[in-house]
Protein backbone atom coordinates (compact mmCIF):
# COMPACT_ATOMS: atom_id res chain seq x y z
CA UNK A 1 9.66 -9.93 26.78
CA UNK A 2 9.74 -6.69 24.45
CA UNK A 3 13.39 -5.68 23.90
CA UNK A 4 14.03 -2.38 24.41
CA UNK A 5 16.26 -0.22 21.89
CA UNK A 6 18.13 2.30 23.00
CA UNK A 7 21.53 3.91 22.09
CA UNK A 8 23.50 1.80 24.22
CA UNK A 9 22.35 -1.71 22.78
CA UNK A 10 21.14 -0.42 19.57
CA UNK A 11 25.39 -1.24 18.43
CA UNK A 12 25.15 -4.85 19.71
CA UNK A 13 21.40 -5.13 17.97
CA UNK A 14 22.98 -3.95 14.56
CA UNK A 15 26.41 -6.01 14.71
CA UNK A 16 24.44 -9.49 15.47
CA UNK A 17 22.01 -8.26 12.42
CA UNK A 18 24.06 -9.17 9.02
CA UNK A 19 23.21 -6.40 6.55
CA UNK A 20 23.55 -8.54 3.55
CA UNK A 21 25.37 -8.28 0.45
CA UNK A 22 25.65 -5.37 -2.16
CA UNK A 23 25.08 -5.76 -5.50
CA UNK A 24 28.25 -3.09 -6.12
CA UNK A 25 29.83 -4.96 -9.50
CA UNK A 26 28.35 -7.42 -11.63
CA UNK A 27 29.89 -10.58 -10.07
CA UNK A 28 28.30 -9.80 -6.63
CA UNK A 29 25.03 -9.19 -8.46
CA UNK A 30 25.64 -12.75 -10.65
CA UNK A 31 26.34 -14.54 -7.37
CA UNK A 32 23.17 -13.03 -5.55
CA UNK A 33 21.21 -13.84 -8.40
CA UNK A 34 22.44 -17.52 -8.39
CA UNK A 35 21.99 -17.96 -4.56
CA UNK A 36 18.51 -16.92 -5.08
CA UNK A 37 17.46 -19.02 -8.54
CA UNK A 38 19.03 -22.31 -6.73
CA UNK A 39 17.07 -21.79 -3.55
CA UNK A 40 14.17 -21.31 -6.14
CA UNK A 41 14.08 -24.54 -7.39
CA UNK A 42 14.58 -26.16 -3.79
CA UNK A 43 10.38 -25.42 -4.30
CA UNK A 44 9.66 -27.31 -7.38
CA UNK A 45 8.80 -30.29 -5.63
CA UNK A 46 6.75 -28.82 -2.62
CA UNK A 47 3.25 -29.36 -2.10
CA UNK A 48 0.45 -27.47 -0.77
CA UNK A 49 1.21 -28.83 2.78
CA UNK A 50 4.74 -27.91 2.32
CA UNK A 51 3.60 -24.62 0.96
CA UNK A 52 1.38 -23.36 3.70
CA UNK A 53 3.88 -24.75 6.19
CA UNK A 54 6.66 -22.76 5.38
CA UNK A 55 4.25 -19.37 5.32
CA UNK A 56 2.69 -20.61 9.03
CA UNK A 57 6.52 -20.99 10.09
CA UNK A 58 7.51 -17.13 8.60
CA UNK A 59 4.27 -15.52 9.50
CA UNK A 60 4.96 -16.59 12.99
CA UNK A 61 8.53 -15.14 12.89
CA UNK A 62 6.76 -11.50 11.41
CA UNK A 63 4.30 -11.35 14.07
CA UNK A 64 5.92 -11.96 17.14
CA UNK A 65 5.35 -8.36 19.01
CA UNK A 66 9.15 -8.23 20.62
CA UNK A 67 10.75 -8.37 17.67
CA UNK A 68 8.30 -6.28 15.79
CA UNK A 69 8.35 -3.21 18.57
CA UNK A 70 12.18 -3.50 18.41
CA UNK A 71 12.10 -2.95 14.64
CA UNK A 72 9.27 -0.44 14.45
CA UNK A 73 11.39 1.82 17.30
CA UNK A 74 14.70 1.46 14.86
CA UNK A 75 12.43 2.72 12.03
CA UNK A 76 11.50 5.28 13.62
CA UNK A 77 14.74 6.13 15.15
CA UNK A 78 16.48 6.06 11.53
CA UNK A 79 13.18 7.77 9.33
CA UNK A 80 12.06 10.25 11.78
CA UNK A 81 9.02 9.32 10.11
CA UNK A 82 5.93 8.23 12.54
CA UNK A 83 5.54 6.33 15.60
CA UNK A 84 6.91 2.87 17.17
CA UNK A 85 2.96 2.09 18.50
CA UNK A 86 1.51 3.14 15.40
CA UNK A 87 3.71 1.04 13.15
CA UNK A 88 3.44 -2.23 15.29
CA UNK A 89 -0.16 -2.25 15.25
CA UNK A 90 -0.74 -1.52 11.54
CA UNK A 91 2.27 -4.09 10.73
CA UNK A 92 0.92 -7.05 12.66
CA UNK A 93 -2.94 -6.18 11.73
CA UNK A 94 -2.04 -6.60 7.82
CA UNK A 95 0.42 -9.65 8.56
CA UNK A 96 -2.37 -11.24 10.51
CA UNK A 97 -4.77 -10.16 7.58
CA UNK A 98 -2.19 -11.29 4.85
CA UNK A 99 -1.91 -14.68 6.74
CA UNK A 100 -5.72 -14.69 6.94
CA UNK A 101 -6.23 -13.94 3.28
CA UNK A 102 -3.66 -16.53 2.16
CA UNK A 103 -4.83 -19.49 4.17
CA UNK A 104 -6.68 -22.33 2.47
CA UNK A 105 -5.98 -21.03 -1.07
CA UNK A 106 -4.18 -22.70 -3.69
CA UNK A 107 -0.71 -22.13 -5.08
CA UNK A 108 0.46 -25.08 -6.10
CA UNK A 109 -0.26 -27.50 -9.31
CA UNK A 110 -3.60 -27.39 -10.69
CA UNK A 111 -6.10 -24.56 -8.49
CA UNK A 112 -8.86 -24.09 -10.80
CA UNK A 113 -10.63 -26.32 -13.46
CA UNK A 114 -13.46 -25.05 -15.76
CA UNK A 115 -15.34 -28.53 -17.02
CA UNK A 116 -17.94 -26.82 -19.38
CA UNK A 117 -14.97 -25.48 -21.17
CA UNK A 118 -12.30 -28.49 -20.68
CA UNK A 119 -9.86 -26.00 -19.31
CA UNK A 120 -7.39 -26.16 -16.08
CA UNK A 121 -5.22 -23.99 -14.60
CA UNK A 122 -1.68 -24.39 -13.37
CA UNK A 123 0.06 -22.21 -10.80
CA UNK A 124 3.94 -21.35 -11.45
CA UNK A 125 6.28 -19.01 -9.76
CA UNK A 126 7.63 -15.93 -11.39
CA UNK A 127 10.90 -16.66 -10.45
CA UNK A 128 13.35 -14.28 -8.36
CA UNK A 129 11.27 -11.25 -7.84
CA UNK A 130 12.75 -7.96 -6.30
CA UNK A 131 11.06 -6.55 -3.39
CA UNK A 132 11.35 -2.38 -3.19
CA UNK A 133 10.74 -1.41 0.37
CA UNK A 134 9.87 2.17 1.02
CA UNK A 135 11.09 4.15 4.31
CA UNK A 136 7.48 4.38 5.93
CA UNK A 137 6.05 0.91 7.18
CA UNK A 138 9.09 -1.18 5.70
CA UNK A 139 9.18 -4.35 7.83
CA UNK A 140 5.25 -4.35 7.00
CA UNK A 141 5.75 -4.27 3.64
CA UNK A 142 8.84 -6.49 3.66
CA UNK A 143 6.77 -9.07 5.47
CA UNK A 144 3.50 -8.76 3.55
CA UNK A 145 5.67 -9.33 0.83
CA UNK A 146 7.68 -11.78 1.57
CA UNK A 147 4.60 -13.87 2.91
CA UNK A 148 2.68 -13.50 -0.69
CA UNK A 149 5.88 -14.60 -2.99
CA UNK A 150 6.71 -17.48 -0.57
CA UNK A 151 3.31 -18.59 -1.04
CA UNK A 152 3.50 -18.68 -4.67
CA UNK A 153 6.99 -20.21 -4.83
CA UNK A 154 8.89 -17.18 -5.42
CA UNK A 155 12.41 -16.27 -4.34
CA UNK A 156 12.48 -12.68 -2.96
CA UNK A 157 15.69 -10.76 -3.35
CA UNK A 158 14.65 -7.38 -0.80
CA UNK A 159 16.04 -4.00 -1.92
CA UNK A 160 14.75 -1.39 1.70
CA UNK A 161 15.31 2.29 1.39
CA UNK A 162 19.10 3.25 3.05
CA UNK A 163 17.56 4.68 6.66
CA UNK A 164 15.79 1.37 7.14
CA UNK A 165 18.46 -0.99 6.41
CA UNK A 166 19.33 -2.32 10.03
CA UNK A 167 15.92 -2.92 10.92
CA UNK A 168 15.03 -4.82 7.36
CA UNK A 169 17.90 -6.78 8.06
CA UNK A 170 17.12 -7.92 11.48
CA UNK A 171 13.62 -9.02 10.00
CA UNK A 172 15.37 -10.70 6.94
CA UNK A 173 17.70 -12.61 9.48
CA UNK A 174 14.47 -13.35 11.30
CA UNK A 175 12.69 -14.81 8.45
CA UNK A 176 15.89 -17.27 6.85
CA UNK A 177 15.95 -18.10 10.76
CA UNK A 178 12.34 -19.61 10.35
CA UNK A 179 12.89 -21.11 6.75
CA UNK A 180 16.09 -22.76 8.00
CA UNK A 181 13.63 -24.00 11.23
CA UNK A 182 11.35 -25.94 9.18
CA UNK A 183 13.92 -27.10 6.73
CA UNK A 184 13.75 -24.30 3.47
CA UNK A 185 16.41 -22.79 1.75
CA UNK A 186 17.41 -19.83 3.45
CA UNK A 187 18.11 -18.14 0.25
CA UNK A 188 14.60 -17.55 -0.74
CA UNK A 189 14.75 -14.48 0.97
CA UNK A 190 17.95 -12.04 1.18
CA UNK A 191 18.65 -8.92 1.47
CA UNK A 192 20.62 -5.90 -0.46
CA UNK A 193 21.82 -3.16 1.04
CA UNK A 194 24.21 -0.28 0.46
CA UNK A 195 22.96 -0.40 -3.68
CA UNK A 196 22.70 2.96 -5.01
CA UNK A 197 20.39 3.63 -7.65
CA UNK A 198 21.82 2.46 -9.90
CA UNK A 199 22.83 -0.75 -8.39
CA UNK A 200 18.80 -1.25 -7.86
CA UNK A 201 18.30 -0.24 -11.35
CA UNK A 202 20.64 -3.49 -12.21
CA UNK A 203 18.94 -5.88 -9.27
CA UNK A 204 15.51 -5.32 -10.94
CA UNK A 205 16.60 -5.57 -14.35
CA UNK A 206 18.11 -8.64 -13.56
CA UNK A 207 14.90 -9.74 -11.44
CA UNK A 208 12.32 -11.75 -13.12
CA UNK A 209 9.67 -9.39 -11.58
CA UNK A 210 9.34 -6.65 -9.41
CA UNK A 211 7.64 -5.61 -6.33
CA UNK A 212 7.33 -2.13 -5.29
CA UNK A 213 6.30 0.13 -2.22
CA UNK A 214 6.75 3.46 -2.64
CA UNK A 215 6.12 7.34 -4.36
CA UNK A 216 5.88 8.39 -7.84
CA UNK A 217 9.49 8.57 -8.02
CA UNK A 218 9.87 4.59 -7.47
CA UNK A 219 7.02 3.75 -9.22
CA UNK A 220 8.62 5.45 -12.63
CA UNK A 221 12.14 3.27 -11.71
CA UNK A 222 9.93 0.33 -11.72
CA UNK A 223 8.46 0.53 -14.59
CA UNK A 224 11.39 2.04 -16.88
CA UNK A 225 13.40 -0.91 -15.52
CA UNK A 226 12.34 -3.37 -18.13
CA UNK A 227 11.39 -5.90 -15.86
CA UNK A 228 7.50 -6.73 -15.76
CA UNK A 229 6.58 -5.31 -12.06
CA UNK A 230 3.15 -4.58 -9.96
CA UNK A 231 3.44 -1.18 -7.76
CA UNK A 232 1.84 1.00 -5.48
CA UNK A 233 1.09 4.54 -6.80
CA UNK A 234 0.72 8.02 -4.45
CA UNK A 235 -2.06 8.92 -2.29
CA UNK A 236 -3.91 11.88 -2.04
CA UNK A 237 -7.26 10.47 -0.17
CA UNK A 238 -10.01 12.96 -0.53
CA UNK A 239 -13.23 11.90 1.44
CA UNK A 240 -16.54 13.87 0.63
CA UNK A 241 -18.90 14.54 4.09
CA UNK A 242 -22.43 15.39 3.13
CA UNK A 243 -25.34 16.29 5.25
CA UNK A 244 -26.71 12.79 5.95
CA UNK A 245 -23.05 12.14 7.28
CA UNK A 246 -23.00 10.86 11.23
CA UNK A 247 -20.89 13.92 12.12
CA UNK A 248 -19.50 11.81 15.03
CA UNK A 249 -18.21 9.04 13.26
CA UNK A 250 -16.85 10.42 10.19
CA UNK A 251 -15.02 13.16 12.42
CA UNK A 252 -13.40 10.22 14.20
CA UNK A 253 -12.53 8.00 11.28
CA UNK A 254 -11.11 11.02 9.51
CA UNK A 255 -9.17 12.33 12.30
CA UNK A 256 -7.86 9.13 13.29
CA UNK A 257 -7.09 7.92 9.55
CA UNK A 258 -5.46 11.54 8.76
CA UNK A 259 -3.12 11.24 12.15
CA UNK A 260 -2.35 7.82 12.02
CA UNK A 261 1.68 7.26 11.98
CA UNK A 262 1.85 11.15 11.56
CA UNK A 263 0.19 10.70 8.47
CA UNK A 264 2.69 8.92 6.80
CA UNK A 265 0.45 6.28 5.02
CA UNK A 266 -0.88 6.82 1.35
CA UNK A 267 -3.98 6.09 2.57
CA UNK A 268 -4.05 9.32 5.16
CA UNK A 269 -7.05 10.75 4.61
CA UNK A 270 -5.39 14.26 3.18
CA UNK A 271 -8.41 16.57 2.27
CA UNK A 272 -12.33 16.82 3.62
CA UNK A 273 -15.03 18.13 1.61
CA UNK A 274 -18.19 18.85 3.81
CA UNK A 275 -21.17 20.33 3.13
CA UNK A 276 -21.60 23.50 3.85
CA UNK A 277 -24.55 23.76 6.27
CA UNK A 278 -22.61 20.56 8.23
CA UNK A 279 -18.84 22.59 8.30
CA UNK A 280 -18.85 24.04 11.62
CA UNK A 281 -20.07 21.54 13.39
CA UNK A 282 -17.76 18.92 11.42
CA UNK A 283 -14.95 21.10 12.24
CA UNK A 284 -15.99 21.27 16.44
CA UNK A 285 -16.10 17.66 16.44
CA UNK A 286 -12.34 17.50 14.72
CA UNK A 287 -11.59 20.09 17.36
CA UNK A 288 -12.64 17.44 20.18
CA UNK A 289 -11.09 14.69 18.41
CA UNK A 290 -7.68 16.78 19.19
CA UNK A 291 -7.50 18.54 15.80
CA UNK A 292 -5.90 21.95 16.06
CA UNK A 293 -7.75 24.26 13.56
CA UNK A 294 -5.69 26.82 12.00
CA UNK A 295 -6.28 30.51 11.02
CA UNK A 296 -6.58 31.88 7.77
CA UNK A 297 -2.65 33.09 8.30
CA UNK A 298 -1.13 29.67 9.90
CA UNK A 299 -2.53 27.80 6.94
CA UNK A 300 -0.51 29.86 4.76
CA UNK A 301 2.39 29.69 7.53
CA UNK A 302 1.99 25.58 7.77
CA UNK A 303 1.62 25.94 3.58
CA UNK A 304 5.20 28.06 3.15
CA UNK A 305 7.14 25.54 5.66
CA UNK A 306 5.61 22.36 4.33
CA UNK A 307 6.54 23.25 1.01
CA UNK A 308 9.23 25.47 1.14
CA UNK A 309 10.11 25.06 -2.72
CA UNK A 310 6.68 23.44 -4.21
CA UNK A 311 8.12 20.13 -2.50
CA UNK A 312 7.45 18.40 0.67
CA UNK A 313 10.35 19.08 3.22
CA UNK A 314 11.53 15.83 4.10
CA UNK A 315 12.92 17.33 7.61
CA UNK A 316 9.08 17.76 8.57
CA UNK A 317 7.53 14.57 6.82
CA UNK A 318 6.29 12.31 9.19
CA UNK A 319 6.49 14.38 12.43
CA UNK A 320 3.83 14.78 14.57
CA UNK A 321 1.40 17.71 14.44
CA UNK A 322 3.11 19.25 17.29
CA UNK A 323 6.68 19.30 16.37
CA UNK A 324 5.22 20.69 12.83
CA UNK A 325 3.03 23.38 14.53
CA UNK A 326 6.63 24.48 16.49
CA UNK A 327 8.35 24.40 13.18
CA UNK A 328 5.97 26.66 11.38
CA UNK A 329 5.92 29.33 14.41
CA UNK A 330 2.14 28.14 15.37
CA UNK A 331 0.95 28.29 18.92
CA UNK A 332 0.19 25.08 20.42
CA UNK A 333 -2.22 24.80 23.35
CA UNK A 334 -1.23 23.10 26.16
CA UNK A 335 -3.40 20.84 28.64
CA UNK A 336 -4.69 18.79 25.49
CA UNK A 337 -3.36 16.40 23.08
CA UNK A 338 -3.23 17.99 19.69
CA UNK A 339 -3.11 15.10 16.62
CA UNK A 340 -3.90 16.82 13.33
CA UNK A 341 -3.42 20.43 12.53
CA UNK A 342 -6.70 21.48 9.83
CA UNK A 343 -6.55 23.84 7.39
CA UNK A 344 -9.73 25.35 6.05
CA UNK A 345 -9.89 27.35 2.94
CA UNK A 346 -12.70 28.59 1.08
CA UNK A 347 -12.48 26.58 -1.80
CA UNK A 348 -11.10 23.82 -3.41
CA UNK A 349 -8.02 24.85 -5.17
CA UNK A 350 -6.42 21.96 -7.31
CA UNK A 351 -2.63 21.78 -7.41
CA UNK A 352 -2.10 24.07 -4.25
CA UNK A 353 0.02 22.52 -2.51
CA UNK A 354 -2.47 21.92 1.07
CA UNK A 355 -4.85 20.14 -1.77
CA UNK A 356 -1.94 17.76 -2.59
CA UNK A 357 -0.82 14.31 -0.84
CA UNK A 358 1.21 15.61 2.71
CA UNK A 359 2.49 12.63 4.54
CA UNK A 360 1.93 14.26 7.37
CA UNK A 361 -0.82 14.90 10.08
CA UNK A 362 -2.38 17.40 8.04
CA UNK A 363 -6.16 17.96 6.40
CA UNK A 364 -7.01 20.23 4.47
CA UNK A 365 -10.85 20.99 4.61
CA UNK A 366 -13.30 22.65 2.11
CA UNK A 367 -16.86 23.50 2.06
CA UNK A 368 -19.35 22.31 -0.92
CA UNK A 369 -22.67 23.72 -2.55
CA UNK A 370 -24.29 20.66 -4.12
CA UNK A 371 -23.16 17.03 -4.12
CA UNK A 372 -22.92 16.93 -8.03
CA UNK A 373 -19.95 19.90 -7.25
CA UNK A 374 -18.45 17.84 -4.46
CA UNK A 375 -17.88 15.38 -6.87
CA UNK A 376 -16.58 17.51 -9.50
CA UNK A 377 -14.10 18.96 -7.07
CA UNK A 378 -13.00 15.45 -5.94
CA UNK A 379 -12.25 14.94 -9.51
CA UNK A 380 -9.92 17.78 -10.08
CA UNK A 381 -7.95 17.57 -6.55
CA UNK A 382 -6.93 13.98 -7.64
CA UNK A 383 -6.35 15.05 -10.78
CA UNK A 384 -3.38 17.07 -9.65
CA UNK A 385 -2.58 14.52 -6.75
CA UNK A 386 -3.16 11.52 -5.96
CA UNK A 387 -4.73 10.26 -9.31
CA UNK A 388 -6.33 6.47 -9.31
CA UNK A 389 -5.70 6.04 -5.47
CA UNK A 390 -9.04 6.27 -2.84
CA UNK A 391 -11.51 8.46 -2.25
CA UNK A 392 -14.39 8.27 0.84
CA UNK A 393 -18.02 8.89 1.15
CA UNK A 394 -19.64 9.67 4.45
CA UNK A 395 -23.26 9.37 4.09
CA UNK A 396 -26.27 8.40 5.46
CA UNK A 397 -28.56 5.52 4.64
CA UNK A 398 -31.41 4.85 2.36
CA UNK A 399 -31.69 5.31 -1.42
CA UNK A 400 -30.03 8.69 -1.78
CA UNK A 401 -26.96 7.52 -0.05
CA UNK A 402 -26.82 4.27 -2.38
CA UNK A 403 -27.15 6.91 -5.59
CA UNK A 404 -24.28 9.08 -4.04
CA UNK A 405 -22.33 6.24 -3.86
CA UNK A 406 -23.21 5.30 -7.18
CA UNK A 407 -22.48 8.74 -8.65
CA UNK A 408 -18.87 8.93 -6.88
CA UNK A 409 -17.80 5.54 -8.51
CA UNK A 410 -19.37 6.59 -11.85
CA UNK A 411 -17.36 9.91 -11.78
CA UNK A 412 -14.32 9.30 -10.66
CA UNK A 413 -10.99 8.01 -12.20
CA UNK A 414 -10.14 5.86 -8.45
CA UNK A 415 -9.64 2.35 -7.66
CA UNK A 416 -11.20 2.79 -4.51
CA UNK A 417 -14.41 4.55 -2.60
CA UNK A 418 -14.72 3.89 0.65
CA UNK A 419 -18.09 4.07 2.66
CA UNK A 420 -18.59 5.34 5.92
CA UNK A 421 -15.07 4.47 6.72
CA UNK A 422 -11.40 5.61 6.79
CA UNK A 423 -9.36 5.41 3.65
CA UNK A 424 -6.55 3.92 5.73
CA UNK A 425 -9.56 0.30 4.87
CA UNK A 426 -7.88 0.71 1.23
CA UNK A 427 -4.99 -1.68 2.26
CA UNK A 428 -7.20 -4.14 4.19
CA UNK A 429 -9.11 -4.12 7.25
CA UNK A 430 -10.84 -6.81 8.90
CA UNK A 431 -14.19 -4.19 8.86
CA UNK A 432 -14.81 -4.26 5.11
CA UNK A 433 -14.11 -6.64 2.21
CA UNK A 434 -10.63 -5.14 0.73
CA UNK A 435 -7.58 -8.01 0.30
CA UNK A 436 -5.10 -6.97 2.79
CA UNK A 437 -1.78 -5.18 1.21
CA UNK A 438 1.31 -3.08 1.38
CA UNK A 439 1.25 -2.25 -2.13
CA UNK A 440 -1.69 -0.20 -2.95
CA UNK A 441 -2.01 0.07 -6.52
CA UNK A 442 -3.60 2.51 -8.98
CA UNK A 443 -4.09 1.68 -12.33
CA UNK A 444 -3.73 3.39 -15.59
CA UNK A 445 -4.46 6.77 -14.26
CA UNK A 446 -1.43 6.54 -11.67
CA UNK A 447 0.82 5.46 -13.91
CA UNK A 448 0.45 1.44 -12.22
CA UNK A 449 -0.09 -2.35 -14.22
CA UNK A 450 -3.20 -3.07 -11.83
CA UNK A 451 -6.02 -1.55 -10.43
CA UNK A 452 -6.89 -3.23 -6.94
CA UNK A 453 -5.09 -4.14 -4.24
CA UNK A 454 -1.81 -6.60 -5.03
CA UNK A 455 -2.38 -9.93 -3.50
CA UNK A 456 -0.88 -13.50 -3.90
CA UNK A 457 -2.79 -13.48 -6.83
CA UNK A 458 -0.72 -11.06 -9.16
CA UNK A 459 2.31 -13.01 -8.14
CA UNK A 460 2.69 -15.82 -10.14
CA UNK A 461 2.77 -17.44 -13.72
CA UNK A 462 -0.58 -19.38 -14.71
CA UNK A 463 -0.17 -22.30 -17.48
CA UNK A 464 -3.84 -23.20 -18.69
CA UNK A 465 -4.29 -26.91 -20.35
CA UNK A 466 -6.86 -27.07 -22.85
CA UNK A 467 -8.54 -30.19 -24.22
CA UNK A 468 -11.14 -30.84 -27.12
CA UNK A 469 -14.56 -30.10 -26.73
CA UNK A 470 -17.71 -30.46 -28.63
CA UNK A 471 -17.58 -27.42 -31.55
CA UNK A 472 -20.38 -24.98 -30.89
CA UNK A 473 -20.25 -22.33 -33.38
CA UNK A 474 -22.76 -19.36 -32.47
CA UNK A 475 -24.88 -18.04 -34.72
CA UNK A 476 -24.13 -14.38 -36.43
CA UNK A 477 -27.77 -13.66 -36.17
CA UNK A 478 -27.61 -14.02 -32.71
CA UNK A 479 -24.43 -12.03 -31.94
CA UNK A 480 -24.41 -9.77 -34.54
CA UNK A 481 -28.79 -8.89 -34.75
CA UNK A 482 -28.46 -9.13 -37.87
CA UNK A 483 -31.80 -10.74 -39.50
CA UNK A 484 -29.58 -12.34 -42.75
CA UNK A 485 -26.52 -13.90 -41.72
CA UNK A 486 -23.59 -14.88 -43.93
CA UNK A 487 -24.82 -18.60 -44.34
CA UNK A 488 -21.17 -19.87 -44.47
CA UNK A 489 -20.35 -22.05 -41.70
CA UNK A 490 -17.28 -21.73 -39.90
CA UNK A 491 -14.24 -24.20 -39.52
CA UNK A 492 -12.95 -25.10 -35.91
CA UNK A 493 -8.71 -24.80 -36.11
């Protein structure tokens, strides 16, 4: 039975929920740390079995749909930030596809051995890594999380952004409920709350590695913490639309994508190029998708309340397209649902605000003269925003959609292009081949360690054995084309 929240339980919800401990002076921090390095080496002696059965037992406890809804609803109800039914289905589709992606694969001893070069490869855990929630889709990324480090051994000390706490903590409880269940240390996953800044600043640093969700902001504590970490990096998902494009489909996707949980996802798609012969009737089709297109003037209106002071205002982050509309003084029609508001403007224009990421259920649509400029412009909008993330390609089929596609990776500085799909595939989907995730990384050019998707695979230690093999020296000539090699062989150490 789904368990309803609502102000007159929601006290009784949060005082059976512990909230944890804080990390507020150095002996609470020690003790923390200790609780979680003992439960740590409770794992030294698991197996693979073991292993997999302690991730069945907590994937279980993060997809049951009562407690989920409950926890989604007190996310919303403390973020103001997108919508209970949105948030349960993304958060059990990538805890599903996390579970799906983990099973069968090895974490434990030796999982790979290379005969031809006498080499194998040992799995160990990092250690006690921190886990830095963000305030949109935190139990997802708390239990994505939590699912990948326990698979790899790893203690997981959560850190959730302030409004979130209550819900992260009922989901903590939930998961030491299921380790204690099937025997596990409890203390491989706790939670911090009430840490300022600075008392984060000191969990990490005193981490062994670090696991982040979040904006630019988090990603630069991550990294200047001194603690080797993976992140996510912002979004700014620009697809291109070009004249082969099924009109139908990519409006959908792109609506859908762009709306989904008010937008709220780094993966929203946040700006359209279209080609310009296909523009009108790409816009129509938004329009009976339930896009509201704006005018010339409530672009600029939507641009001045959005961004008040060349920032995002937090008060309207995250709320749907009508209670946005309302707060910017646009008319909203009635008799229809309305899910995105669109802005269209002549021309790209890097750096203006509508061109940046919006977390919100806002696009920002712009017409293109030749594919080659599409491209180009897709370049310098993620330049600004969004650098390294995703970009899209809606296309037809045949060889000139395989060179576009081929032309868009070439060009761009992205870890992702999607085809003929939404950019909200760039954390997983069970349509197209991409690992499922919560943190969404973006290499070098966003400022990120990696350049795919973080996985169970970025979260532990490898130890490689080597043994003596036959010397094979190459030859110089060969490697080098050079027709007179030194003739001095070379040594083996």
């Amino acid at each position: 039975m789904t368990e309803q929240v609502t102000g007159a339980n929601r006290v009784a919800l949060r005082d059976r929920a512990p909230l944890g401990d804080g990390v507020h002076t150095p002996a609470a921090l020690d003790a923390l740390m200790g609780r979680a390095r003992a439960a740590g080496e409770s794992t030294d002696h698991w197996d693979q079995a073991r292993v997999d059965q302690v991730v069945r037992a907590v994937g279980r406890a993060c997809y049951r749909e009562d407690l989920v809804r409950a926890l989604c609803a007190l996310v919303v109800a403390g973020t103001r930030m997108g919508t209970t039914e949105d948030l349960v289905e993304l958060h059990r589709l990538r805890v599903l596809g996390t579970m799906r992606d983990l099973h069968g694969q090895r974490t434990v001893g030796v999982i790979a051995r290379d005969d031809e070069r006498r080499t194998a490869t040992w799995a160990k855990p990092l250690g006690v890594v921190a886990l830095v929630t963000p305030a949109t889709a935190p139990c997802t990324a708390l239990a994505t999380g939590v699912l990948s480090l326990l698979k790899t051994r790893n203690s997981v000390v959560v850190t959730p952004h302030p409004a979130t706490a209550e819900p992260l903590a009922r989901m903590v409880e939930a998961v030491r409920h299921a380790l204690r269940e099937v025997g596990a240390e409890e203390d491989l996953v706790q939670l911090v709350v009430g840490a300022d800044r600075n008392g984060s600043r000191e969990l990490m640093r005193a981490a062994d590695f670090v696991v982040a969700t979040g904006g630019a902001g988090t990603v630069t504590r991550v990294y200047t913490s001194g603690t080797p970490a993976v992140s996510s990096g912002p979004g700014n998902a620009t697809a291109v639309v070009d004249e082969y494009a099924d009109l139908d489909t990519a409006a959908e996707l792109i609506n859908k994508g762009a709306c989904f949980n008010n937008g709220t996802s780094c993966s929203s798609e946040s700006n359209a190029l279209v080609d310009a012969r296909a523009l009108g009737a790409f816009r129509e089709r938004l329009r009976a998708g339930g896009a509201l297109l704006l005018s010339d003037e409530e672009a600029v209106r939507l641009e001045r309340h959005l961004w008040p002071d060349g920032r995002p205002d937090r008060l309207l982050v995250g709320r749907s397209a009508v209670e946005i509309a309302r707060a910017c003084g646009i008319p909203v029609p009635t008799g229809r649902a309305v899910t995105t508001l669109v802005a269209t403007m002549p021309a790209v224009e890097p750096g203006r605000p509508l061109f940046t990421e919006k977390l919100a259920p806002v696009l920002t649509l712009a017409p293109y003269r030749t594919f080659d400029g599409a491209v180009r412009d897709v370049q310098d909008v993620l330049a600004h925003s969004g650098r390294g993330h995703s970009c899209a390609l809606h296309t037809g089929d045949g060889p000139v959609a395989e060179a576009r596609v081929d032309r868009l990776a070439r060009a761009t500085k992205v870890c992702r292009v999607l085809v003929n799909q939404s950019t909200m595939g760039n954390a997983g989907s069970f349509g197209n081949g991409m690992e499922f995730t919560s943190v969404v990384s973006t290499g070098s050019w966003g400022g990120c360690g990696v350049s795919e998707n973080v996985t169970w695979r970025h979260l532990f230690n490898r130890t490689t054995v080597s043994h003596p093999r036959p010397t094979r020296v190459p030859s110089p000539a060969e490697l080098f084309d050079d027709p007179n090699p030194a003739a001095t062989p070379l040594d083996p150490w």
